[in-house]
Protein backbone atom coordinates (compact mmCIF):
# COMPACT_ATOMS: atom_id res chain seq x y z
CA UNK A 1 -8.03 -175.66 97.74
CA UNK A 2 -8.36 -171.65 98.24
CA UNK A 3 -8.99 -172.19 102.44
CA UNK A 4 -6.07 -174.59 102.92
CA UNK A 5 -4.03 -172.22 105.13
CA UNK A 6 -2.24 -174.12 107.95
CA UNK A 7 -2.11 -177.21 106.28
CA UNK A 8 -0.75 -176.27 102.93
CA UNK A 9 3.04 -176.61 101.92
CA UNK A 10 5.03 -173.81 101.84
CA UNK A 11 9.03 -172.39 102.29
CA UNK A 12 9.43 -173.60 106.30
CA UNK A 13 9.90 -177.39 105.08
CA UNK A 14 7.97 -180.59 106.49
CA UNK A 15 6.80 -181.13 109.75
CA UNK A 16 8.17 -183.72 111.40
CA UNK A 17 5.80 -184.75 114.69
CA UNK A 18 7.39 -185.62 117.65
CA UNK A 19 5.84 -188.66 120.09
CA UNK A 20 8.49 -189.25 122.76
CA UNK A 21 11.92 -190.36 120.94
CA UNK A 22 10.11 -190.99 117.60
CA UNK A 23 9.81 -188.81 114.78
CA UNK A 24 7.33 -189.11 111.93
CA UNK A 25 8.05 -187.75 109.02
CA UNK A 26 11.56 -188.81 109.27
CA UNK A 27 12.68 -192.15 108.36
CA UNK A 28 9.79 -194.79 108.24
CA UNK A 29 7.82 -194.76 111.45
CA UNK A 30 6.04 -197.99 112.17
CA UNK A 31 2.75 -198.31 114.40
CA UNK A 32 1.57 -202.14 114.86
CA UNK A 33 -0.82 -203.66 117.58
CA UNK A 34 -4.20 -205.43 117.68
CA UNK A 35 -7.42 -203.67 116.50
CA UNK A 36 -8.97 -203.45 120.38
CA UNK A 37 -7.16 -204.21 123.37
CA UNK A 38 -9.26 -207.49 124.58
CA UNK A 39 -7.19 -208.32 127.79
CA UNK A 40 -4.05 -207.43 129.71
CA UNK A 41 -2.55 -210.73 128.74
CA UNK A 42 -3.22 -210.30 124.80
CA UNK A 43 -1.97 -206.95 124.58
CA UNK A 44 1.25 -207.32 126.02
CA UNK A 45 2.13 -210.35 124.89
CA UNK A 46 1.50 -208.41 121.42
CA UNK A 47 2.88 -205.07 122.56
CA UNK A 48 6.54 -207.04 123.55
CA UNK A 49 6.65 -208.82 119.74
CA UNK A 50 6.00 -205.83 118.19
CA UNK A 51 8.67 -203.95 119.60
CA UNK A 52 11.69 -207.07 119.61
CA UNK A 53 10.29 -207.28 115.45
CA UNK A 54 11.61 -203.34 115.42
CA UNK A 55 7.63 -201.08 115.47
CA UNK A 56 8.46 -197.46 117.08
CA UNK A 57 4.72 -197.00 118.38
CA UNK A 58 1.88 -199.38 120.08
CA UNK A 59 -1.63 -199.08 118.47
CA UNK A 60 -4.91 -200.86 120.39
CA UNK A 61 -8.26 -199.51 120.94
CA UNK A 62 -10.10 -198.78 124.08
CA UNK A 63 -13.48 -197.74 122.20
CA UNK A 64 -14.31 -199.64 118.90
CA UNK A 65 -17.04 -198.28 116.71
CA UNK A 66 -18.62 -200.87 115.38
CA UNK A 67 -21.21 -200.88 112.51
CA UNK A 68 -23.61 -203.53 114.70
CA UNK A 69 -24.67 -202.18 117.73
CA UNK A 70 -24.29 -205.68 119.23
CA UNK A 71 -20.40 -206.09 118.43
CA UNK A 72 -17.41 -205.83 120.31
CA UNK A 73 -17.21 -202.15 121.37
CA UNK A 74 -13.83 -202.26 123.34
CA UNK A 75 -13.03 -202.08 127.52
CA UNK A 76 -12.86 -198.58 127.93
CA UNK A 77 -10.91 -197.19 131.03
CA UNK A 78 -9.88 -200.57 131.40
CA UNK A 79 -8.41 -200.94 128.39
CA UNK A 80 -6.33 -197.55 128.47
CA UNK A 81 -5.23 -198.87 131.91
CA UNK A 82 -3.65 -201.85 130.09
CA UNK A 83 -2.27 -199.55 127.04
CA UNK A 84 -0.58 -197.98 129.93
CA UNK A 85 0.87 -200.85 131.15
CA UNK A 86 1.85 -201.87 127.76
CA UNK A 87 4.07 -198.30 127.63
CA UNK A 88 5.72 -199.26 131.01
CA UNK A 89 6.54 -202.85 129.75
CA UNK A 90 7.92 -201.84 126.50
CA UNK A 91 8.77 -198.37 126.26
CA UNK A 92 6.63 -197.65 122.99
CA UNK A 93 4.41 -194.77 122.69
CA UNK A 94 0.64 -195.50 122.33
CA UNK A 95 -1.36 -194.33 119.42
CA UNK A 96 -5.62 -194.98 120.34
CA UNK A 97 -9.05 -193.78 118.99
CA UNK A 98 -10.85 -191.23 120.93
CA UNK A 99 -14.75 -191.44 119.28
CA UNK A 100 -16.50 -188.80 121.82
CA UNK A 101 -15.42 -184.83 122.52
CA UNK A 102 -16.01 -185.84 126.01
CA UNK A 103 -13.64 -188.23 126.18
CA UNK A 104 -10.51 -186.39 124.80
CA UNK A 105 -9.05 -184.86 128.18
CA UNK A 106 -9.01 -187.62 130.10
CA UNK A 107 -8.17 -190.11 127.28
CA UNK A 108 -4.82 -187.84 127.03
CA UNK A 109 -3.73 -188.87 130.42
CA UNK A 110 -3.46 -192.63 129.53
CA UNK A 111 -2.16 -191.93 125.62
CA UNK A 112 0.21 -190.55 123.30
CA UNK A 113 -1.39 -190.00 119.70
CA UNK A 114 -4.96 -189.78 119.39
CA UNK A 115 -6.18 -191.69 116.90
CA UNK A 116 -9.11 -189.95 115.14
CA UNK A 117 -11.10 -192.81 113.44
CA UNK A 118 -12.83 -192.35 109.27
CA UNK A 119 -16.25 -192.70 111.03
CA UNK A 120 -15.40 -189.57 113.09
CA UNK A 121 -13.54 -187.56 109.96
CA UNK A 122 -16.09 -185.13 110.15
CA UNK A 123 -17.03 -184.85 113.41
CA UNK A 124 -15.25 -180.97 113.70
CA UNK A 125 -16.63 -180.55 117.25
CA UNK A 126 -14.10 -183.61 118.03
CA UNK A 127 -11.32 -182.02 115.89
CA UNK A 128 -11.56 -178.92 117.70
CA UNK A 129 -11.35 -180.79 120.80
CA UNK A 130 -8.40 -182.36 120.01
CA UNK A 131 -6.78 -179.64 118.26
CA UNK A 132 -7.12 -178.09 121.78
CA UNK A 133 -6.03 -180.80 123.63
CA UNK A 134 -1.50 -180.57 123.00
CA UNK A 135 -1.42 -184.07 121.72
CA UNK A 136 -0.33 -185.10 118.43
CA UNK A 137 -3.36 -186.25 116.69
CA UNK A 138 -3.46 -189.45 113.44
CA UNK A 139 -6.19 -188.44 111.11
CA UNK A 140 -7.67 -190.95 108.90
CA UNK A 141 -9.22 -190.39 105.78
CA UNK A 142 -13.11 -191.27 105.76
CA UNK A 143 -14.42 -193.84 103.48
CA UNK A 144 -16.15 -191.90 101.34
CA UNK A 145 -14.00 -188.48 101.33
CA UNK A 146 -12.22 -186.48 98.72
CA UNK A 147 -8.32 -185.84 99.47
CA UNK A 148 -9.77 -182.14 99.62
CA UNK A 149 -12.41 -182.76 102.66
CA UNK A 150 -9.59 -185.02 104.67
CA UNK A 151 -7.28 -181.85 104.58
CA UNK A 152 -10.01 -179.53 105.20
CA UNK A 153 -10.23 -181.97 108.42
CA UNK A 154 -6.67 -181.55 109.25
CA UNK A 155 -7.31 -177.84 108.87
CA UNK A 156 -9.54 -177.71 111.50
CA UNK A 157 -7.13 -179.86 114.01
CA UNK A 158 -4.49 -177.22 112.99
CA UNK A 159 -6.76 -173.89 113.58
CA UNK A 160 -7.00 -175.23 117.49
CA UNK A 161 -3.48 -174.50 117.94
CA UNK A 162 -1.91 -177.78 117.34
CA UNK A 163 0.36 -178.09 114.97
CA UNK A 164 0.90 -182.13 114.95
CA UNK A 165 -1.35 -183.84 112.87
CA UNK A 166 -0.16 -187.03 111.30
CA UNK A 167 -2.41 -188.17 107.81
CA UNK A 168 -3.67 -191.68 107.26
CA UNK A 169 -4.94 -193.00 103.92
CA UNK A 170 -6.81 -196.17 105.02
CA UNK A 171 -9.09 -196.73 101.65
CA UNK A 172 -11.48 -195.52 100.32
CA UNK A 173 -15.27 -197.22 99.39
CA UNK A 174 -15.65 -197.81 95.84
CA UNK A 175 -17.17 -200.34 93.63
CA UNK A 176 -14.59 -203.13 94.05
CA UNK A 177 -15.97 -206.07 96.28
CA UNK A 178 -13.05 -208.09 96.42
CA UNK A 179 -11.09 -205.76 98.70
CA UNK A 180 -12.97 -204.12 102.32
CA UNK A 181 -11.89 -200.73 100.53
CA UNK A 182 -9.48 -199.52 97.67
CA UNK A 183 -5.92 -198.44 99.51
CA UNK A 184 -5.78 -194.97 97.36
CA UNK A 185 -2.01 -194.71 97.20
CA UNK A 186 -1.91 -192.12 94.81
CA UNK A 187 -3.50 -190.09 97.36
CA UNK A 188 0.21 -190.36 99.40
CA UNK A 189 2.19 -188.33 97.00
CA UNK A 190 -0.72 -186.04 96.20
CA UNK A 191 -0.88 -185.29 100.62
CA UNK A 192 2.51 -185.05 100.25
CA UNK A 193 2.31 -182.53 97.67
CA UNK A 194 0.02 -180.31 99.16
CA UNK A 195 0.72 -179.77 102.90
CA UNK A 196 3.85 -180.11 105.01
CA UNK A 197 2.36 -182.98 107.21
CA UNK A 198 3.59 -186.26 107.52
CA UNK A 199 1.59 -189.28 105.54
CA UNK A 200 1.31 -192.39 106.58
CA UNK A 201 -0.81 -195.58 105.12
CA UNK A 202 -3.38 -198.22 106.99
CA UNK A 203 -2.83 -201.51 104.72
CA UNK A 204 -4.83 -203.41 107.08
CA UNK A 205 -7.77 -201.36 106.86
CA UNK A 206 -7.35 -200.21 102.94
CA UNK A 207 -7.31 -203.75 101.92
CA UNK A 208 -9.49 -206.35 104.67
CA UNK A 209 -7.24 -209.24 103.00
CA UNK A 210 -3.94 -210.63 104.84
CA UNK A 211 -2.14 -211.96 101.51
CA UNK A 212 -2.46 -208.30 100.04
CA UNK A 213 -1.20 -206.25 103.06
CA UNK A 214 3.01 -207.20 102.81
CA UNK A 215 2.72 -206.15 99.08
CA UNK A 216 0.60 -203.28 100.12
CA UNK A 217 3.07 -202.42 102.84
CA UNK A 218 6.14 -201.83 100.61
CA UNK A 219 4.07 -200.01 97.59
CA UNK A 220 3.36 -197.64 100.14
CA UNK A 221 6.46 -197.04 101.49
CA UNK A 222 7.81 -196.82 97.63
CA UNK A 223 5.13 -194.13 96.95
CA UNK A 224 7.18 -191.79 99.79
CA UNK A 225 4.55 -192.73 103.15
CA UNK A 226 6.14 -191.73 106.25
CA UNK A 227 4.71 -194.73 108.20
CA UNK A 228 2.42 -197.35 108.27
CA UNK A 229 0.00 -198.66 110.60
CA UNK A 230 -0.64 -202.62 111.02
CA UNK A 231 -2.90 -204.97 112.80
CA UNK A 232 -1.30 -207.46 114.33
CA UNK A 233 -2.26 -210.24 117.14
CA UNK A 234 -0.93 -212.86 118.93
CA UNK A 235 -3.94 -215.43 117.60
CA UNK A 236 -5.84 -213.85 114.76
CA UNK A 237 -8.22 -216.43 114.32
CA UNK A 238 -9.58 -215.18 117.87
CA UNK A 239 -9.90 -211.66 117.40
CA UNK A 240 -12.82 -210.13 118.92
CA UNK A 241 -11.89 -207.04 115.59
CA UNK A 242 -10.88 -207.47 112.50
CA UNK A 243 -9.15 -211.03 112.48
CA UNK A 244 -9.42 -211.30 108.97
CA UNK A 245 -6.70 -208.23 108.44
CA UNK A 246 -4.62 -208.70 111.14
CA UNK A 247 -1.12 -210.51 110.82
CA UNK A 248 0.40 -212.78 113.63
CA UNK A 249 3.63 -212.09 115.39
CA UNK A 250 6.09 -214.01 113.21
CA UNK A 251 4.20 -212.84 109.73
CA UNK A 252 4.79 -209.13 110.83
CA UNK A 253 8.34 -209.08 112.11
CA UNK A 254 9.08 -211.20 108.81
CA UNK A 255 7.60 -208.05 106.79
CA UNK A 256 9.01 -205.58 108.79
CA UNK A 257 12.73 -207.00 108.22
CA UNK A 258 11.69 -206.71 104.63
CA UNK A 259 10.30 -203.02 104.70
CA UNK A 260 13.75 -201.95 106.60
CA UNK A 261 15.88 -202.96 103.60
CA UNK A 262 13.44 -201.76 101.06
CA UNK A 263 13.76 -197.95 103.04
CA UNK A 264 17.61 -198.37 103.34
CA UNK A 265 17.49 -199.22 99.62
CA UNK A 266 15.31 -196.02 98.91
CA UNK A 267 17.43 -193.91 101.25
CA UNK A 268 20.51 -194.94 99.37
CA UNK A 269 18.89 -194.14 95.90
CA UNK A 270 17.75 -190.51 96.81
CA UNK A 271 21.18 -190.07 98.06
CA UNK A 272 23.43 -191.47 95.16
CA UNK A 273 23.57 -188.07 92.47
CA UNK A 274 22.19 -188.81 89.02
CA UNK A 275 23.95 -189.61 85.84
């Protein structure tokens, strides 16, 4: 990887991005919240559980790409205006998907992370728009990328001039059927390896199936992610996105009590000096 410059890891140390009081890439940063924000009502209702069950950041999209032209595309301003609201309520910071160049300045003044989608990975005149924008920016991994073209991605956020960019692994497509894509964890420690940014994982997206994404969850965090990001909503079966990945209230603040002792646990272990 001869032109990864910015990205690559060298003698300064990790980069730890900064989104209000949270820092990612220290400690396990948790992002939870429904796929698209479908009314005022349904998002906070979700964005209050998430935060008493112990998440440090509010996810919900305004604009949903959608592979049928006919589905559920998302409210728009409206539904910033409610993420906003959401942020009032609760306090948590608000990570969304900008999909159009366009859109990225005044998408900024509602959010705090923009979420940069794997059906945009390679749209560069988008990453250069947000690399110009002074937000901290979540770049997922497209479907069908190499770890090599997702960094090259980063790269281009970072040649704008901003320096926090937060990987996502989300899956990857492959032959396998049984899952919506094939969580690449390997491709955690290999990120990790590479470049100084922080790594987090998409279980909800990497898998597609509810039963897998608890075990999913902790695998990651055992592999060394910095964070995960989770679907959750108040009814599931109602989702207008996604409700076949996304967990209810009480199934993700019983996981998340689970994850917090598996980090202490691997905290404890890193610090205890070996025989």
């Amino acid at each position: 990887m001869k032109d990864l410059r910015l990205a690559k890891l060298g003698s300064d140390g990790r980069t730890v991005v900064k989104v209000g009081s949270v820092r990612v890439g220290e400690g396990l940063t948790v992002i939870a919240g429904p796929c698209s924000v479908e009314s005022e009502e349904q998002l906070l209702e979700t964005a209050v559980a998430v935060r008493e069950a112990g998440a440090n950041m509010l996810r919900g999209g305004a604009f949903k790409p959608r592979t049928s032209p006919y589905a559920f595309q998302g409210l728009g301003i409206k539904g910033l205006q409610i993420l906003e609201k959401a942020k009032r309520l609760t306090g948590l910071p608000i990570v969304t998907e900008v999909i159009d160049p366009r859109d990225v300045s005044w998408v900024c003044e509602y959010v705090d992370v923009l979420q940069i989608g794997a059906r945009s990975m390679q749209n560069f005149a988008l990453l250069k728009e947000v690399g110009r924008a002074g937000k901290p920016v979540l770049l997922k991994r497209g479907s069908h990328s190499t770890l090599e073209e997702w960094l090259m991605c980063a790269e281009y956020v970072l040649k704008e001039g901003n320096p926090d960019v937060i990987l996502c692994e989300r899956g990857i497509r492959t032959f396998e059927s049984y899952t919506r894509n094939t969580l690449d964890l390997s491709a955690v420690p290999a990120a990790k390896e590479l470049t100084h940014l922080p790594v987090i994982v998409d279980p909800s997206h990497g898998t597609g199936r509810l039963s897998l994404i608890p075990a999913m969850c902790s695998a990651a965090v055992a592999a060394g992610a910095d964070g995960l990001i989770v679907e959750v909503h108040r009814r599931p079966p109602e989702a207008l996105c996604d409700k076949d990945q996304a967990m209810t209230h009480e199934q993700f603040a019983s996981m998340l009590r689970g994850l917090r002792q598996l980090e202490r646990f691997l905290a404890r272990s890193k610090a205890e000096p070996s025989a």
